[in-house]
Protein backbone atom coordinates (compact mmCIF):
# COMPACT_ATOMS: atom_id res chain seq x y z
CA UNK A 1 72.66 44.20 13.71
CA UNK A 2 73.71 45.33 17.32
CA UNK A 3 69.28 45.24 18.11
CA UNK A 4 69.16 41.94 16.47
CA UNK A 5 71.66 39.95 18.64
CA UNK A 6 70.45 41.39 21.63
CA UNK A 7 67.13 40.11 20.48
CA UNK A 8 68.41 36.51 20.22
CA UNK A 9 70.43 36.85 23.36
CA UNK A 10 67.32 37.41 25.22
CA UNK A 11 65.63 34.24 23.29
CA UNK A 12 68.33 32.03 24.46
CA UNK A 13 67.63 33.52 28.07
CA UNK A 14 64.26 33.22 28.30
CA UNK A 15 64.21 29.27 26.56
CA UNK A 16 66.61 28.71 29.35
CA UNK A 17 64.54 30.35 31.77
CA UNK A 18 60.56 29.77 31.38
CA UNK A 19 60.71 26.57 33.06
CA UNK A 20 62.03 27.83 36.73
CA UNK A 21 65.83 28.19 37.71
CA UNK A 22 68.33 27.66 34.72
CA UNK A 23 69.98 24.31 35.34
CA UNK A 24 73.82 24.09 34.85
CA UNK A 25 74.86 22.47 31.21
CA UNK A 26 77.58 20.02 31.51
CA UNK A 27 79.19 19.93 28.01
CA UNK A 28 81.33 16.65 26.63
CA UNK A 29 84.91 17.48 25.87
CA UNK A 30 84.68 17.36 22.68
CA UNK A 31 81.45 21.07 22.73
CA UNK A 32 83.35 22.32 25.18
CA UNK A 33 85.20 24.14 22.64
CA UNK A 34 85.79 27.87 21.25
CA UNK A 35 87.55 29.09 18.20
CA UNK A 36 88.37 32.90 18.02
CA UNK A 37 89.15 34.15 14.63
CA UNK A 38 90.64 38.12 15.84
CA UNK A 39 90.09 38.83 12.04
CA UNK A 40 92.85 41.19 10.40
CA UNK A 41 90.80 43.97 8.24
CA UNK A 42 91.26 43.25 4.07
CA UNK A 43 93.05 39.69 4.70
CA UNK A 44 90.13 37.80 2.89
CA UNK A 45 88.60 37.24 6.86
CA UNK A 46 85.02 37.95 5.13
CA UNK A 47 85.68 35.01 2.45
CA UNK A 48 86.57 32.88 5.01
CA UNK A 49 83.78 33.99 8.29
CA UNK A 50 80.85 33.05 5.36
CA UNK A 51 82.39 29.50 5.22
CA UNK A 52 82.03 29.04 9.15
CA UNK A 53 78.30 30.38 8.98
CA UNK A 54 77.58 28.08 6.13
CA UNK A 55 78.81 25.10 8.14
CA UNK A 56 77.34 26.06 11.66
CA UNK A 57 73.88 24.56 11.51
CA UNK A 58 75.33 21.63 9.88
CA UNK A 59 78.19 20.34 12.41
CA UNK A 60 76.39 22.39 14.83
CA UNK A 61 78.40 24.71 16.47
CA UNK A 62 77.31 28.65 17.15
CA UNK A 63 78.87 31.50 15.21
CA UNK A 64 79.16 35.21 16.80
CA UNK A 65 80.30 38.05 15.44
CA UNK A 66 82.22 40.61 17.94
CA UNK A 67 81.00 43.47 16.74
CA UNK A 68 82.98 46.74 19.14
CA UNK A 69 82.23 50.56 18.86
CA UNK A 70 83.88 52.25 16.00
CA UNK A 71 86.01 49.02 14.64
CA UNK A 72 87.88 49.77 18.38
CA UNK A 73 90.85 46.80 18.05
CA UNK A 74 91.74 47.18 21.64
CA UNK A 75 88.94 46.86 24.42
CA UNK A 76 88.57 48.48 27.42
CA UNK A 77 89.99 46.80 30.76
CA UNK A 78 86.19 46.08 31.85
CA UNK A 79 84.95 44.86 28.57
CA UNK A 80 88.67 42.53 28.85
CA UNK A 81 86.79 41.13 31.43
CA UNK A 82 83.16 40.71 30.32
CA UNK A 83 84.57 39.10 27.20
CA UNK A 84 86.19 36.84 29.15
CA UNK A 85 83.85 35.75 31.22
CA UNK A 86 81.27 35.58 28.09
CA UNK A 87 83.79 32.90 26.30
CA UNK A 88 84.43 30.64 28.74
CA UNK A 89 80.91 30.65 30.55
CA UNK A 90 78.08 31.11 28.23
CA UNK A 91 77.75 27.03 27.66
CA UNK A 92 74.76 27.44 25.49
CA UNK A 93 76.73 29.17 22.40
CA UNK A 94 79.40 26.30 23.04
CA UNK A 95 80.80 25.09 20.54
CA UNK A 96 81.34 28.42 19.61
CA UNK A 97 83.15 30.30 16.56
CA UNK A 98 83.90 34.07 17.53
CA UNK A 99 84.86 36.33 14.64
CA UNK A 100 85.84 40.41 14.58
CA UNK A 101 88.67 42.89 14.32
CA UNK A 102 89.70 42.70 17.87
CA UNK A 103 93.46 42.34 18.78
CA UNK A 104 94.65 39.17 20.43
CA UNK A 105 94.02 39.06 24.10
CA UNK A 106 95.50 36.90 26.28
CA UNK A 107 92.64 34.57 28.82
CA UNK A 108 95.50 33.54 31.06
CA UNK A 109 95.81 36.46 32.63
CA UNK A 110 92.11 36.24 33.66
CA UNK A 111 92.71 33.05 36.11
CA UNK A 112 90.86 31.08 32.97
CA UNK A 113 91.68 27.34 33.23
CA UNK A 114 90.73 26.60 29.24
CA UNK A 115 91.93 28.93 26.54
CA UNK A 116 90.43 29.40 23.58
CA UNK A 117 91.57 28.26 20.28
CA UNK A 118 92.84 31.06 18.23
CA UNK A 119 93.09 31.51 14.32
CA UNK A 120 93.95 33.96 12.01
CA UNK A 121 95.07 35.02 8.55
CA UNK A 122 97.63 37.67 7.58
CA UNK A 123 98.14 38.94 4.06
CA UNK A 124 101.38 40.67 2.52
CA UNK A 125 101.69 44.23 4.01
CA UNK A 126 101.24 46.68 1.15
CA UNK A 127 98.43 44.40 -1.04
CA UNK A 128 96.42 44.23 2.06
CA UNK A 129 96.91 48.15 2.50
CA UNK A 130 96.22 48.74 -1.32
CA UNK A 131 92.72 46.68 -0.88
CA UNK A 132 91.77 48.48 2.24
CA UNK A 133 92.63 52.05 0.58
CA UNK A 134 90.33 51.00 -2.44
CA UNK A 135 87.92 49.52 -0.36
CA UNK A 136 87.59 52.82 1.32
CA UNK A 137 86.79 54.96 -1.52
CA UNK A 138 84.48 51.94 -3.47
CA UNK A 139 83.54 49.22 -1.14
CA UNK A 140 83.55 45.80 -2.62
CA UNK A 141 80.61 43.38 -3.89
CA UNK A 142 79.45 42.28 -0.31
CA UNK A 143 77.63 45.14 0.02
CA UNK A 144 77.75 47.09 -3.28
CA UNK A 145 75.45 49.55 -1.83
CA UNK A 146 76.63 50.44 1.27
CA UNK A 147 78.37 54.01 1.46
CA UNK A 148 81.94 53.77 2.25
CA UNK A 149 84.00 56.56 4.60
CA UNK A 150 86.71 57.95 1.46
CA UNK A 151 83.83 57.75 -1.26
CA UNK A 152 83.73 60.23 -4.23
CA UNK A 153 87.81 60.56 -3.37
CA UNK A 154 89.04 59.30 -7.16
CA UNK A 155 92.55 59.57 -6.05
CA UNK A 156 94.79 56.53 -6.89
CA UNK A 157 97.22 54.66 -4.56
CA UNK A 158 99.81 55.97 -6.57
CA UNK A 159 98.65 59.52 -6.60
CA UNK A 160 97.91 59.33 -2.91
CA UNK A 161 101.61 57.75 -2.45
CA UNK A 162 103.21 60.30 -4.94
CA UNK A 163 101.81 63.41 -3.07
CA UNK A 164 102.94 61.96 0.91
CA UNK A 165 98.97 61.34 1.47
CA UNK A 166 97.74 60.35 4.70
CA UNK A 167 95.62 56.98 3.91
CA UNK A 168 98.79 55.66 2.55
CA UNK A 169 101.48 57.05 4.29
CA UNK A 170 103.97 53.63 5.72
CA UNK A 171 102.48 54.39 9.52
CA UNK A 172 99.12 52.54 7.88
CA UNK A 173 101.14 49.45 7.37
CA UNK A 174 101.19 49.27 10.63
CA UNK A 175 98.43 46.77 11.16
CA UNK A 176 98.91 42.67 11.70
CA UNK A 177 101.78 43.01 14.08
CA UNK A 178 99.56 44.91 16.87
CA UNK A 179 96.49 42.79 16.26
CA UNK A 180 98.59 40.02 17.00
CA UNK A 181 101.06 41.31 19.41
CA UNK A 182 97.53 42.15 22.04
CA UNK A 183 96.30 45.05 23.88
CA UNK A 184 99.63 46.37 25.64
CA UNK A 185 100.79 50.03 25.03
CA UNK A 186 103.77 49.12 23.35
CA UNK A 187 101.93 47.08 20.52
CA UNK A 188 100.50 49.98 19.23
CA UNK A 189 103.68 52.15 19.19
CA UNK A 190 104.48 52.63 15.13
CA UNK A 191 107.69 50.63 14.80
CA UNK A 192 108.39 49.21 18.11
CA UNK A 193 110.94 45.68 17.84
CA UNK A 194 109.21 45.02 21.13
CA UNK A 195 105.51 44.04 19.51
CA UNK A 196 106.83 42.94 16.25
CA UNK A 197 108.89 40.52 18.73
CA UNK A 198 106.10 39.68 20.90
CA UNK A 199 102.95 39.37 17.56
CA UNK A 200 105.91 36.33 16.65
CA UNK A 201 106.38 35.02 20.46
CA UNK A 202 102.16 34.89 20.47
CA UNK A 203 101.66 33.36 16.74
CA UNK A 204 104.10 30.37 17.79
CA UNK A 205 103.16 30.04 21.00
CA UNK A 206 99.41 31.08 21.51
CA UNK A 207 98.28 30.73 17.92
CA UNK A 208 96.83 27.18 17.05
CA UNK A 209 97.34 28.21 12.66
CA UNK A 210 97.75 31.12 11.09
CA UNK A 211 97.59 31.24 7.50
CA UNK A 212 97.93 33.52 4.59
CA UNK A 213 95.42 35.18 2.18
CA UNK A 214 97.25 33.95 -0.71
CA UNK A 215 97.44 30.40 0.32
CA UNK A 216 93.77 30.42 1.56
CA UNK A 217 92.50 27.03 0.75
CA UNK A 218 95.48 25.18 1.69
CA UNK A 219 94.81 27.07 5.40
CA UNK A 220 91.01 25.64 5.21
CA UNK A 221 92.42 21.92 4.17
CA UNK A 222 94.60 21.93 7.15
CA UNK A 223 91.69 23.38 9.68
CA UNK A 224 89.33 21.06 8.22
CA UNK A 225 91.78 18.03 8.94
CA UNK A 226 93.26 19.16 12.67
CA UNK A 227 89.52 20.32 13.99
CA UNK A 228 86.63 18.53 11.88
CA UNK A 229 84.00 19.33 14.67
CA UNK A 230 84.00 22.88 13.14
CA UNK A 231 85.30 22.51 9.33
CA UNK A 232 83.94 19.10 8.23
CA UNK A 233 82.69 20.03 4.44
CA UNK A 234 85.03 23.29 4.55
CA UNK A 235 87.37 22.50 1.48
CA UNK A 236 84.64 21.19 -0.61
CA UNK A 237 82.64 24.49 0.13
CA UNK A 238 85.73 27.06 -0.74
CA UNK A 239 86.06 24.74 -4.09
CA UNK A 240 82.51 25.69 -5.25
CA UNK A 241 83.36 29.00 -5.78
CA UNK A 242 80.02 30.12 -4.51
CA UNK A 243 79.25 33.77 -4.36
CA UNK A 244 79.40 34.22 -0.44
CA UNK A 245 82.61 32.75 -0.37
CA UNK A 246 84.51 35.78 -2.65
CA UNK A 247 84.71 39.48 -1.71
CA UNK A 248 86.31 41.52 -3.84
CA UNK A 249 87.02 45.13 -3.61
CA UNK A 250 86.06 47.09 -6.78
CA UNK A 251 88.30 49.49 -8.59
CA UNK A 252 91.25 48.53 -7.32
CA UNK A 253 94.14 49.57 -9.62
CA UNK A 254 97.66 47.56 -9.12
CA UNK A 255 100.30 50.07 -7.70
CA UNK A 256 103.76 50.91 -10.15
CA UNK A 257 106.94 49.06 -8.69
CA UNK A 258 107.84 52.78 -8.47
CA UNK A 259 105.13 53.30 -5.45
CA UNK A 260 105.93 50.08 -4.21
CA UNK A 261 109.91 50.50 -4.09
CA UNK A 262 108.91 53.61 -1.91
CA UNK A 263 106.68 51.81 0.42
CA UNK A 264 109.42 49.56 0.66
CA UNK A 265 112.16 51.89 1.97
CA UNK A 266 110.18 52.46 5.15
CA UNK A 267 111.02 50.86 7.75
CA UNK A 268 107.81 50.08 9.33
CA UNK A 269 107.26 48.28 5.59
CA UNK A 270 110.45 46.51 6.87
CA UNK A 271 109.02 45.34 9.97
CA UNK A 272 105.45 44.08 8.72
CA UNK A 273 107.12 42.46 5.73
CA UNK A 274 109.04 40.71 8.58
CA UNK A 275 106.27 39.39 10.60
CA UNK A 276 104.50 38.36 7.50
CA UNK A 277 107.87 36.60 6.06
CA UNK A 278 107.85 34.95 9.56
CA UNK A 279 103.97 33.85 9.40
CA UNK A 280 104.30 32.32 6.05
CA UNK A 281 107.63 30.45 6.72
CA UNK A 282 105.56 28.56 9.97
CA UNK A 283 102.50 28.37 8.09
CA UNK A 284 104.31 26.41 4.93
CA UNK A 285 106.35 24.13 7.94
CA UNK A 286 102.94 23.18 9.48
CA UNK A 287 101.78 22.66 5.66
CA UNK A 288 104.78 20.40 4.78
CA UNK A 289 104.38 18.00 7.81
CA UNK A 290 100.74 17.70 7.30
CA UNK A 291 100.15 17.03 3.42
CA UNK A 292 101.54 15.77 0.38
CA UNK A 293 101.18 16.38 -3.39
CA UNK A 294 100.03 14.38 -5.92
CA UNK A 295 99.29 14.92 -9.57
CA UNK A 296 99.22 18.56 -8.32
CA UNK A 297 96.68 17.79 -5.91
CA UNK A 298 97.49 18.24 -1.81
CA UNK A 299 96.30 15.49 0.29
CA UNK A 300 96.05 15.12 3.57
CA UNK A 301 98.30 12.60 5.75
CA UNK A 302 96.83 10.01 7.53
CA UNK A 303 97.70 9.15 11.29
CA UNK A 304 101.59 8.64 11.27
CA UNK A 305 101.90 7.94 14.52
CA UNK A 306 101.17 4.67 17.03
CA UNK A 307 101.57 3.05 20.00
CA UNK A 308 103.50 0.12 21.11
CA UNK A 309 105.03 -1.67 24.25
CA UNK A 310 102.27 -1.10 26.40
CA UNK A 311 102.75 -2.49 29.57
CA UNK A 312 101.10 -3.71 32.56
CA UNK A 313 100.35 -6.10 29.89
CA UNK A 314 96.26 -7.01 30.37
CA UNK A 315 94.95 -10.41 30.18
């Protein structure tokens, strides 16, 4: 994958170059434009990345997948800064739609005039860890035959939980509120009320919608309505139910309420549940100002606003 891109990166360079000295693109306002999804692991992110490569050719925007060494969430100082730079200058993949597991990073500190738009999706605490600790051992049906890092381990959640295991010990809860909290020290500290503080601060303030696994298609109806340029077609092409749009980790058993009222008694469990709580509570407040039911079907609000008592008046 990492050969291929730098195959088609090289393309792009020499279709831009084989005529003499590259010319600078001026974009309209409206290209000008990139979406990063910083893609929480086992939050349905797959489900929900096939939709934007389905609709790419088609409302023609580019999508690029950030693909770092080992799964690394947090990037080195340097590659900060080459990421940076690659966003906001690389006109030809603009519009673009950037998806991986990277933790939020923050472009104003780089001097950058236009920010990118950022989305994500976060998924209750302990069914997101349950999915990745399956997903370990047995993959999903993406990629049925890829081999996965915990294979031939048949132990269950509940075992694993029972006997104080590592791969489900409460510190691996510890996941959404560093992604979105960024790539400070303290965000990565298991249990700090500093970056469960600050992943809120930067979901209100820096975050354009986050939604929630459970409430998926609702988060698609309101992205296809605020930014058409890049969903237009998006609801329609969740409601299909096509293949590419479901990935499902096999073998995945349900925990007991009894493992789950011991997850619960941590208090890093406490503090994800939290930030999730939090998430959901915006996401429905965004949800109930921008749609209404009917019949049991959500629709989307036309333009409520307009404008009156315009003055110079013009003759």
């Amino acid at each position: 994958e990492r050969a291929i891109a730098r195959h088609e990166v090289r393309e792009i360079e020499q279709r831009h170059t084989v005529d003499g000295p590259r010319q600078d693109v001026t974009l309209d306002e409206e290209d000008d434009v990139v979406i990063i999804y910083n893609r929480v692991p086992k939050t349905a992110s797959t489900s929900f990345t096939n939709i934007a490569y389905d609709l790419c050719a088609k409302n023609k925007y580019h999508v690029l997948h950030i693909n770092t060494t080992k799964n690394n969430p947090v990037m080195s100082l340097q590659d900060q800064v080459r990421f940076v730079k690659n966003v906001t200058s690389w006109k030809e993949m603009k519009p673009g739609f950037y998806h991986g597991h990277v933790s939020y990073l923050d472009f104003a500190k780089f001097g950058v005039k236009k920010k990118p738009i950022y989305i994500n999706v976060i998924r209750d605490p302990i069914e997101r860890l349950v999915s990745y600790y399956y997903f370990l051992r047995f993959g999903d049906d993406y990629r049925p035959g890829l081999r996965r890092r915990k294979q031939g381990d048949k132990k269950t959640f509940d075992e694993c939980v029972a006997a104080g295991g590592s791969d489900c010990a409460p510190e691996k809860l510890w996941l959404q509120i560093p992604f979105f909290c960024g790539h400070s020290s303290e965000c990565w500290n298991v249990g700090s009320r500093w970056a469960l503080e600050q992943a809120k601060y930067n979901l209100i303030n820096e975050y354009f919608l986050v939604g929630v696994t459970e409430e998926l298609e609702d988060f698609i109806m309101l992205l296809e309505a605020a930014l058409p340029r890049f969903f237009r077609g998006a609801t329609e092409l969740y409601r299909t139910g096509k293949k590419s749009h479901l990935r499902k980790t096999t073998e995945k058993k349900l925990p007991t309420k009894e493992t789950i009222a011991k997850l619960q008694q941590s208090e890093i469990w406490k503090m994800e549940n939290e930030f999730y709580e939090f998430a959901l509570e915006q996401f429905q407040f965004v949800r109930a100002h921008a749609v209404r039911e009917k019949d049991g079907e959500l629709y989307i609000l036309a333009q409520h606003f307009f404008y009156e008592k315009i003055y110079p008046k013009s003759n």
